[in-house]
PDB file of N, CA and C in Angstrom:
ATOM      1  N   UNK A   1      45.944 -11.287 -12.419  1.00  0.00           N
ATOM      2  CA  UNK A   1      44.641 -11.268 -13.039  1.00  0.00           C
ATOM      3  C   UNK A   1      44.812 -11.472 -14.544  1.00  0.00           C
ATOM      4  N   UNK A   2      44.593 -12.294 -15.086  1.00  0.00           N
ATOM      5  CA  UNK A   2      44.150 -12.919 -16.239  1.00  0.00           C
ATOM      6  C   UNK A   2      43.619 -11.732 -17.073  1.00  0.00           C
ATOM      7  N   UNK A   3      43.890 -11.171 -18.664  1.00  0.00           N
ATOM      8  CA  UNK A   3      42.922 -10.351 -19.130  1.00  0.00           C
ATOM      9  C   UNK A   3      42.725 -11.690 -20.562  1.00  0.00           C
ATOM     10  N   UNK A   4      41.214 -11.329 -20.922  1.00  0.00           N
ATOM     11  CA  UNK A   4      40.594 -11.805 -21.928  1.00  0.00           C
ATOM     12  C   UNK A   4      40.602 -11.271 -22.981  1.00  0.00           C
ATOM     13  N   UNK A   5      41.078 -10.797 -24.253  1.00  0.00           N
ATOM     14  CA  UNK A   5      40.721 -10.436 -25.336  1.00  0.00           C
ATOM     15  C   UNK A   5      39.310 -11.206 -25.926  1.00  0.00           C
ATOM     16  N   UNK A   6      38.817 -10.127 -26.447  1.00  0.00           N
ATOM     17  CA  UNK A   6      37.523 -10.206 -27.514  1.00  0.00           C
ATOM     18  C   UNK A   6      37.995 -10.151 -29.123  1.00  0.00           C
ATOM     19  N   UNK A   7      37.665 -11.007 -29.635  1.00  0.00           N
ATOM     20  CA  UNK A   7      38.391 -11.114 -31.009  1.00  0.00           C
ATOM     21  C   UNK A   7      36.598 -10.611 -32.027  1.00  0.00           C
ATOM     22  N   UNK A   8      35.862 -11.056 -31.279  1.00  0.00           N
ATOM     23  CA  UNK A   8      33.907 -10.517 -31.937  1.00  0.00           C
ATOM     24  C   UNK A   8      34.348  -9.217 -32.969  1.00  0.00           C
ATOM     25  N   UNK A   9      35.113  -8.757 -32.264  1.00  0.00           N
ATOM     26  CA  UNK A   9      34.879  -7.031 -33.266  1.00  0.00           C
ATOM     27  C   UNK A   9      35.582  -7.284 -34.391  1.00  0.00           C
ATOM     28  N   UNK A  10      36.384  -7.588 -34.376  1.00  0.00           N
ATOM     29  CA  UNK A  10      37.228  -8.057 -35.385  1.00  0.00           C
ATOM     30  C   UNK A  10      36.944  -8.935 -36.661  1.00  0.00           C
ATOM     31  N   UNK A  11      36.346  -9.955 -36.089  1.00  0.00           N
ATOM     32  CA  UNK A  11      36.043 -10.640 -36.923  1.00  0.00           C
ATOM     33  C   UNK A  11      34.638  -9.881 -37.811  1.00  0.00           C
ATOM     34  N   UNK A  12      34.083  -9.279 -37.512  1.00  0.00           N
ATOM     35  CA  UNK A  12      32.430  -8.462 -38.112  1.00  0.00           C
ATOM     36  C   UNK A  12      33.466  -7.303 -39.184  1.00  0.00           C
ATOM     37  N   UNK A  13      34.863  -7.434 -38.941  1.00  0.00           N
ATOM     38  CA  UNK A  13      35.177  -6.415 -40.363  1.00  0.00           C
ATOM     39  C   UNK A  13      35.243  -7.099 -41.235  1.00  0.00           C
ATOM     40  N   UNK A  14      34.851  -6.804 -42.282  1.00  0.00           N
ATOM     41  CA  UNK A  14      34.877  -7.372 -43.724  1.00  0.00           C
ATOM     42  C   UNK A  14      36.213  -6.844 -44.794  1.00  0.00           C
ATOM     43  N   UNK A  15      36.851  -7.298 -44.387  1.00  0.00           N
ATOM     44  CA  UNK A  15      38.584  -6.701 -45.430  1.00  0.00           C
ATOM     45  C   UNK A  15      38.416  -6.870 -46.894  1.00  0.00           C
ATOM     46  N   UNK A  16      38.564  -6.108 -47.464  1.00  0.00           N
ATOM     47  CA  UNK A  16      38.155  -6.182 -49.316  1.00  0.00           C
ATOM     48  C   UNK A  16      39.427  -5.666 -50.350  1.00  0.00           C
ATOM     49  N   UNK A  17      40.795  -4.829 -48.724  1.00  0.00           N
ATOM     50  CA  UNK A  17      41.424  -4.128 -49.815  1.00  0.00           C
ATOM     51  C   UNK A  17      43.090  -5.031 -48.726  1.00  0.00           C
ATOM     52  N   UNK A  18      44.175  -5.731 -49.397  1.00  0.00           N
ATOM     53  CA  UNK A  18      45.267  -5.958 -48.712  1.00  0.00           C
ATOM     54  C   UNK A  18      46.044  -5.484 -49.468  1.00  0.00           C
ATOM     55  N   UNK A  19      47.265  -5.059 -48.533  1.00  0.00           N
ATOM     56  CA  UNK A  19      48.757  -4.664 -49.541  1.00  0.00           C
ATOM     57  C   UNK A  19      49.431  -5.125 -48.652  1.00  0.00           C
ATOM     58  N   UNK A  20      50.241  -5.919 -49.613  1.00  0.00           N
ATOM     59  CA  UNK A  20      52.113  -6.718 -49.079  1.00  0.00           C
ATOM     60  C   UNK A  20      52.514  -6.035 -49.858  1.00  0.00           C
ATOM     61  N   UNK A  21      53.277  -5.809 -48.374  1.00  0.00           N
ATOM     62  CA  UNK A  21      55.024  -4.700 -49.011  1.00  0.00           C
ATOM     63  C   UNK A  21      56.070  -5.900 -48.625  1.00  0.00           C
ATOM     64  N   UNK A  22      56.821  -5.816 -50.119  1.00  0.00           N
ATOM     65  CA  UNK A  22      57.648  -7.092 -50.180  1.00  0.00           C
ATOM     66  C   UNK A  22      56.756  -8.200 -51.031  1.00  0.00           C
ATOM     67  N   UNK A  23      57.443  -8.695 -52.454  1.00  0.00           N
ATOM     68  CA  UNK A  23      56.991  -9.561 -53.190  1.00  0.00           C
ATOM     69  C   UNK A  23      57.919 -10.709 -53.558  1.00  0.00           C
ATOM     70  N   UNK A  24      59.010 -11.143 -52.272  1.00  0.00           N
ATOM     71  CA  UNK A  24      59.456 -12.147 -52.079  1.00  0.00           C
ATOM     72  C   UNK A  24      58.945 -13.270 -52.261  1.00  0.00           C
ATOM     73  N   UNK A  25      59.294 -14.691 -52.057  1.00  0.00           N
ATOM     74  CA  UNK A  25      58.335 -15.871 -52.342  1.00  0.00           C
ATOM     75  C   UNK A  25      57.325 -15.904 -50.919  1.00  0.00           C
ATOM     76  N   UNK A  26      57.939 -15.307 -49.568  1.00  0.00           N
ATOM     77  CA  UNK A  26      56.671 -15.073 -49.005  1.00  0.00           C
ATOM     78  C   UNK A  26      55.555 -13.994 -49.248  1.00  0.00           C
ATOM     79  N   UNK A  27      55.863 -12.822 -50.056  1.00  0.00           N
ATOM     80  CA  UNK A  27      55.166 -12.026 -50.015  1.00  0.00           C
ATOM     81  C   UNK A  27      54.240 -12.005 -51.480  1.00  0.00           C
ATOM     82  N   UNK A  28      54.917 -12.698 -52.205  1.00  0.00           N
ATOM     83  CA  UNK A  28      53.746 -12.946 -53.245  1.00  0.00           C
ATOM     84  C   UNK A  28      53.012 -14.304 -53.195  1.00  0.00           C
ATOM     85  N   UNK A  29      53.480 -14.760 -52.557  1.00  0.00           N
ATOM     86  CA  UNK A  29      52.365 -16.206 -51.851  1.00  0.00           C
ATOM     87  C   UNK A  29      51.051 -15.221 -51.031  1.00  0.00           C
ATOM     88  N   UNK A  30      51.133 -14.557 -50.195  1.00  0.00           N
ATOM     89  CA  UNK A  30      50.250 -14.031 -49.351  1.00  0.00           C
ATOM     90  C   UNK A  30      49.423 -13.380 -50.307  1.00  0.00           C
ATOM     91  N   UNK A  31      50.296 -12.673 -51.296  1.00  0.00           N
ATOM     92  CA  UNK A  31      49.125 -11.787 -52.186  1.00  0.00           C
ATOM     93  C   UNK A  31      48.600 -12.432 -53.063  1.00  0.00           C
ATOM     94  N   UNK A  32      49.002 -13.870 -53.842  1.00  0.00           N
ATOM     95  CA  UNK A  32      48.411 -14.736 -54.209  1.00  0.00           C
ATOM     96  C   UNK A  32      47.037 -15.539 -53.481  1.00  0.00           C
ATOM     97  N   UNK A  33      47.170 -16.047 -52.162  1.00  0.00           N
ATOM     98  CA  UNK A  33      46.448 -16.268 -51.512  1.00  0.00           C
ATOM     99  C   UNK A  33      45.232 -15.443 -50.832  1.00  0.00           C
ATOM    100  N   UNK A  34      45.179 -14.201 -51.122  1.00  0.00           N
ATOM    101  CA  UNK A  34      44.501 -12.859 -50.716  1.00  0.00           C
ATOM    102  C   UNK A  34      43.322 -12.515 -51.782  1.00  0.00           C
ATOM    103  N   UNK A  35      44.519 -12.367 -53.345  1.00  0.00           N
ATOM    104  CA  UNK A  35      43.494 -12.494 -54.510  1.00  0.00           C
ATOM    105  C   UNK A  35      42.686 -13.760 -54.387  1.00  0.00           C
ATOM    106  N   UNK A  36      43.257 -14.745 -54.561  1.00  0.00           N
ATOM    107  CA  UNK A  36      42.203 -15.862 -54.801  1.00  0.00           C
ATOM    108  C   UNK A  36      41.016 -15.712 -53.789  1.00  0.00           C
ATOM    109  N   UNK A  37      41.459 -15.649 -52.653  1.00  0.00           N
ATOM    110  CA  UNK A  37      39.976 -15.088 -51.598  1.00  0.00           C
ATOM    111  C   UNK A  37      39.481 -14.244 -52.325  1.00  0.00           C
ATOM    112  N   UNK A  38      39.264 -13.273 -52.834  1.00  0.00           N
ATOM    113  CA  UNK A  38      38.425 -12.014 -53.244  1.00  0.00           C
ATOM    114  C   UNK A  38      38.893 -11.060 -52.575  1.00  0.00           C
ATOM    115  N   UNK A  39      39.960 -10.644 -52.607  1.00  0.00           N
ATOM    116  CA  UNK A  39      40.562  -9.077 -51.826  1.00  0.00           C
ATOM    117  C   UNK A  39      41.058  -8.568 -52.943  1.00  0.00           C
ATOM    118  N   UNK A  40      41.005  -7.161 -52.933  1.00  0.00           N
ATOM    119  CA  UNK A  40      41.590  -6.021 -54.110  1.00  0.00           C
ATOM    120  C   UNK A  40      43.403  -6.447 -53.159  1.00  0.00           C
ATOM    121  N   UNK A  41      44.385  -6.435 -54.224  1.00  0.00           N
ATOM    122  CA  UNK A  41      45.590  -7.185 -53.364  1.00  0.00           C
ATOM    123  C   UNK A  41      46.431  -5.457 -54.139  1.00  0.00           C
ATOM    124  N   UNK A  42      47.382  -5.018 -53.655  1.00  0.00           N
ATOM    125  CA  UNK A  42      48.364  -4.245 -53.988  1.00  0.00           C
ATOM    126  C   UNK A  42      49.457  -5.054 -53.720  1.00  0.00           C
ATOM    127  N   UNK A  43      50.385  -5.422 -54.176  1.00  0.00           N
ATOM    128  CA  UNK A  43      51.692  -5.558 -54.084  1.00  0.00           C
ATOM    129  C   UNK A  43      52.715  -4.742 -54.314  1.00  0.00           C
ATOM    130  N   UNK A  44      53.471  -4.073 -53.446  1.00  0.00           N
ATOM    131  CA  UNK A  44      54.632  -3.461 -52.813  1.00  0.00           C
ATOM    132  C   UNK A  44      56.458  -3.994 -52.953  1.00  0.00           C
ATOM    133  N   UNK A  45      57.198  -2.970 -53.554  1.00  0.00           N
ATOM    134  CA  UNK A  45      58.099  -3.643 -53.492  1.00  0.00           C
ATOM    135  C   UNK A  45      59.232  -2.430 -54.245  1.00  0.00           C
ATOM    136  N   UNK A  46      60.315  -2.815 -54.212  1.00  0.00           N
ATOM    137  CA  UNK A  46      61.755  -1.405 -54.414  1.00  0.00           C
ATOM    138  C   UNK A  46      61.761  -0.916 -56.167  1.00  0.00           C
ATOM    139  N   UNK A  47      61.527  -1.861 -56.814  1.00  0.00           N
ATOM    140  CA  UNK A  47      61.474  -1.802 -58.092  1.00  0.00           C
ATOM    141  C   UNK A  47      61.030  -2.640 -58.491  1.00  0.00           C
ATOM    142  N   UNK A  48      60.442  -1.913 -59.969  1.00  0.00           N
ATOM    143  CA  UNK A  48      59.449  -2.793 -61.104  1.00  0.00           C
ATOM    144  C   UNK A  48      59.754  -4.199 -61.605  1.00  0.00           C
ATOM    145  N   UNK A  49      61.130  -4.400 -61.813  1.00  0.00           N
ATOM    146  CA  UNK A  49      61.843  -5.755 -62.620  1.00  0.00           C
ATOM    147  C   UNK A  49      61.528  -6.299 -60.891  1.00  0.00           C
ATOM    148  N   UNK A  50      61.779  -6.405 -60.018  1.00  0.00           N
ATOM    149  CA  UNK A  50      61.173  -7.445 -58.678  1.00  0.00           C
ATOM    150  C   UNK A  50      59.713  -7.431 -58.940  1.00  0.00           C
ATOM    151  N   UNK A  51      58.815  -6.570 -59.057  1.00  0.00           N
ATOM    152  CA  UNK A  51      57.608  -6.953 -59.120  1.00  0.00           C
ATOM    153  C   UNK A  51      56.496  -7.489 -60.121  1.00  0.00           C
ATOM    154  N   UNK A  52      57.664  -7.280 -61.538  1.00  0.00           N
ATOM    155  CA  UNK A  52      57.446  -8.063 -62.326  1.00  0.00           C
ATOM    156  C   UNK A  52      57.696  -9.964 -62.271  1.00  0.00           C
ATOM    157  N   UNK A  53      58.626 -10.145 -61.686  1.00  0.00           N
ATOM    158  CA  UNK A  53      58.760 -11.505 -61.320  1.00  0.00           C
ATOM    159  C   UNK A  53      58.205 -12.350 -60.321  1.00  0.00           C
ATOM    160  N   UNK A  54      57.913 -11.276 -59.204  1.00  0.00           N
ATOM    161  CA  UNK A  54      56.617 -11.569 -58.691  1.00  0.00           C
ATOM    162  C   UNK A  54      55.504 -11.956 -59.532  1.00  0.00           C
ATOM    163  N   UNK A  55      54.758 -11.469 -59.961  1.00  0.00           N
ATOM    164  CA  UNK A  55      53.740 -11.580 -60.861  1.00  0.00           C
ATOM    165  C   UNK A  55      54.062 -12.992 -61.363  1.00  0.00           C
ATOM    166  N   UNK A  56      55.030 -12.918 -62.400  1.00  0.00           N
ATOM    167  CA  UNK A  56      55.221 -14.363 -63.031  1.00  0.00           C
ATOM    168  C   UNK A  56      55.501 -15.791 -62.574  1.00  0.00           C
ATOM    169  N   UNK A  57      55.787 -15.261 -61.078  1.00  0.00           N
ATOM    170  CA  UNK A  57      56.067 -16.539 -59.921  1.00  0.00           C
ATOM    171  C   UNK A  57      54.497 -16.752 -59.996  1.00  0.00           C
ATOM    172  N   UNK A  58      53.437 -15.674 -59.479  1.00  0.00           N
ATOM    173  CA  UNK A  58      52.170 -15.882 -58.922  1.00  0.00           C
ATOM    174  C   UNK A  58      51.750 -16.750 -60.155  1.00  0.00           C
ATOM    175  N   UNK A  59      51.682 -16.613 -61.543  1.00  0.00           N
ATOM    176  CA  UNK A  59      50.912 -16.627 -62.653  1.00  0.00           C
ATOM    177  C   UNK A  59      51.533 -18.494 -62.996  1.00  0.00           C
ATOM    178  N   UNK A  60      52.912 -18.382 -62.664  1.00  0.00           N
ATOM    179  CA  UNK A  60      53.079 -20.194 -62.760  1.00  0.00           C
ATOM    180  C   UNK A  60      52.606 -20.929 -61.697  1.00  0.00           C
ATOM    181  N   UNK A  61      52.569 -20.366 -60.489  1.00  0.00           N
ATOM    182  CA  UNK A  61      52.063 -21.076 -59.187  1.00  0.00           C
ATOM    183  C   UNK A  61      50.503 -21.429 -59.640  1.00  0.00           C
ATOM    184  N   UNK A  62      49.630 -19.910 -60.125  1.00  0.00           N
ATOM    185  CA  UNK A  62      48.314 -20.222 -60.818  1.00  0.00           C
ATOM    186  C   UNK A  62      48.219 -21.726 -61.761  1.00  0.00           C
ATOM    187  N   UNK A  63      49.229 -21.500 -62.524  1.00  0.00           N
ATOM    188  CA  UNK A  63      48.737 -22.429 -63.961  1.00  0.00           C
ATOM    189  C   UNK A  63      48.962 -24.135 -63.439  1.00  0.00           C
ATOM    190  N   UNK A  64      49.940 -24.092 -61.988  1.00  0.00           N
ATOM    191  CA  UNK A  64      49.870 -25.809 -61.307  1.00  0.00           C
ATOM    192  C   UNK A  64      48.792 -26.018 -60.865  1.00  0.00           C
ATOM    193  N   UNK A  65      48.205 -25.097 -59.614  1.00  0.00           N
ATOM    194  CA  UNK A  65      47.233 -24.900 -59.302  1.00  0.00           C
ATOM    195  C   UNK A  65      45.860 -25.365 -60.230  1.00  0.00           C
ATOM    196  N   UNK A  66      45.611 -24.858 -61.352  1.00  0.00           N
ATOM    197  CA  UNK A  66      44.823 -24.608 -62.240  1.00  0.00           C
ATOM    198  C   UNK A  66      45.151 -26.310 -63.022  1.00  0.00           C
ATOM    199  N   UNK A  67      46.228 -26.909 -63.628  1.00  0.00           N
ATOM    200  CA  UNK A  67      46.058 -27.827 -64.194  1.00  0.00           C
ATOM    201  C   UNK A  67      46.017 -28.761 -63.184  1.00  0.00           C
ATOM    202  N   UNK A  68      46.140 -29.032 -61.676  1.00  0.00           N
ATOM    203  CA  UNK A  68      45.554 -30.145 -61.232  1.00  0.00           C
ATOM    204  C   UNK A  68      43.810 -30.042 -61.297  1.00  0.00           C
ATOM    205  N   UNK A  69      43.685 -28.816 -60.763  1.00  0.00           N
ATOM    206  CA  UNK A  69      42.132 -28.819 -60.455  1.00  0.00           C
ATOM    207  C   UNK A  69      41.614 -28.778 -61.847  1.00  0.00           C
ATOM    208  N   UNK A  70      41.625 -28.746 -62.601  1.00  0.00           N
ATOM    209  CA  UNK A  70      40.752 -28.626 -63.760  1.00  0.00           C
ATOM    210  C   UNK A  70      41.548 -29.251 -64.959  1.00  0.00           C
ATOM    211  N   UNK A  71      40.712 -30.368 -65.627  1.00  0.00           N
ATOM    212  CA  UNK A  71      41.395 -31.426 -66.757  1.00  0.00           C
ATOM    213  C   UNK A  71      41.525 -30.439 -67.896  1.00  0.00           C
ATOM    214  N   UNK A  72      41.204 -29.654 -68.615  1.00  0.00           N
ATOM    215  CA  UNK A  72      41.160 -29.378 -70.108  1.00  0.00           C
ATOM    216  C   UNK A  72      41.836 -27.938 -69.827  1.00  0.00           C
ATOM    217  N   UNK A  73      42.112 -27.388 -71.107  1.00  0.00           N
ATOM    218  CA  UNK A  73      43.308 -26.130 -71.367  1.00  0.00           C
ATOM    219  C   UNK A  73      42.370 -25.318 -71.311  1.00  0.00           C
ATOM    220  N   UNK A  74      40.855 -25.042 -71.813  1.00  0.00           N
ATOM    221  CA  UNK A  74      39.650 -24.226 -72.149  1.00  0.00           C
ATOM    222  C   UNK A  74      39.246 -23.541 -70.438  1.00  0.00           C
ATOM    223  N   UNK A  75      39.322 -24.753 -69.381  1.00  0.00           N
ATOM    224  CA  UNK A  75      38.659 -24.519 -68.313  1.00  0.00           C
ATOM    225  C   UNK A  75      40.013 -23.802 -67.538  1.00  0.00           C
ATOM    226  N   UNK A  76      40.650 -24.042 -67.806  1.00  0.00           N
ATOM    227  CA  UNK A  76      42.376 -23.318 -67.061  1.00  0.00           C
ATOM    228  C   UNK A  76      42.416 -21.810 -67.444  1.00  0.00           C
ATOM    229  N   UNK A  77      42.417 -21.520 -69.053  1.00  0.00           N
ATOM    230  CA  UNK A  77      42.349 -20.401 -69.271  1.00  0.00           C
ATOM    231  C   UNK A  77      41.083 -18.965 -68.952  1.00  0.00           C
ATOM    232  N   UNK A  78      40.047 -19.951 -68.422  1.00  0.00           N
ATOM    233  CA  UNK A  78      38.730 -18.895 -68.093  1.00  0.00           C
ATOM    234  C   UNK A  78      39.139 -18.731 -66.770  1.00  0.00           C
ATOM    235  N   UNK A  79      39.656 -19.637 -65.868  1.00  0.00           N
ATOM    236  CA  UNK A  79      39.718 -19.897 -64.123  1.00  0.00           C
ATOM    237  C   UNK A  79      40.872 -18.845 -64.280  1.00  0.00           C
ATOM    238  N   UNK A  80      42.306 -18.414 -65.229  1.00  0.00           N
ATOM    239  CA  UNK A  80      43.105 -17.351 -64.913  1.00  0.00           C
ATOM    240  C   UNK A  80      42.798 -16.509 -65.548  1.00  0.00           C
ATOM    241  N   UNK A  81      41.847 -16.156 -66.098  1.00  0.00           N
ATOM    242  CA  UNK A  81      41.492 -14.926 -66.842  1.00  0.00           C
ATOM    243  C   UNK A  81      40.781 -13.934 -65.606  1.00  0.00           C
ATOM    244  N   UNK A  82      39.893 -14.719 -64.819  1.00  0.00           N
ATOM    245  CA  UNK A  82      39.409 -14.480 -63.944  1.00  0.00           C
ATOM    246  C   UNK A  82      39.979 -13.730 -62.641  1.00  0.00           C
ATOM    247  N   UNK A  83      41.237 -14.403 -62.511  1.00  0.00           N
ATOM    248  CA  UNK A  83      42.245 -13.797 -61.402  1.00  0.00           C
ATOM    249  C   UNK A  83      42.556 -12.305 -61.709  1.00  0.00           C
ATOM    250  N   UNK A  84      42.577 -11.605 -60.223  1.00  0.00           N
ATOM    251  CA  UNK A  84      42.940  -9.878 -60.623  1.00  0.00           C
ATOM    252  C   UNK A  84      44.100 -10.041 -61.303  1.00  0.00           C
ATOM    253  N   UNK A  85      44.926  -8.830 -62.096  1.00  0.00           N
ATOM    254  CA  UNK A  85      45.679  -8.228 -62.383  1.00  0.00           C
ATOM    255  C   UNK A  85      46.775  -7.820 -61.099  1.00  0.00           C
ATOM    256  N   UNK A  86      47.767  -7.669 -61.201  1.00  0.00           N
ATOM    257  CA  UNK A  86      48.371  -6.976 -60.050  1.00  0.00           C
ATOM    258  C   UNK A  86      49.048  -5.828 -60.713  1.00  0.00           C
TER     259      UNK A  86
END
């Protein structure tokens, strides 16, 4: 006998808060990709000097991101001002 999952309930939660534990290049991609959706993001990880470089991975990945999509230095700097903090 076949069982069916219902995925309905699931989807009607509205997620606003994520934390990745681990800020590897997969794990600060995810929390990169989380902020930019609009989620409060925590990032997780053994020590500060790793999660500081995290950050600065996310913040250059931002600024490629940011200079294809947008021509001028004025419109780059409001679009990452904008991004949470981690």
């Amino acid at each position: 006998m076949a069982r069916s999952f219902s995925s309905s309930s699931v989807m009607n939660l509205a997620l606003k808060n994520v934390t990745v534990i681990g800020s590897g290049l997969m794990g600060s991609g995810i929390a990169q990709v989380a902020a930019q959706t609009g989620h409060n993001v925590t990032l997780v990880d053994v020590s500060e000097p790793i999660l500081e470089k995290a950050h600065s991975r996310i913040q250059k990945s931002l600024e490629r991101v940011a200079k294809k999509k947008f021509s001028d230095n004025a419109q780059i700097s409001f679009k990452l001002k904008k991004f949470p903090a981690f």
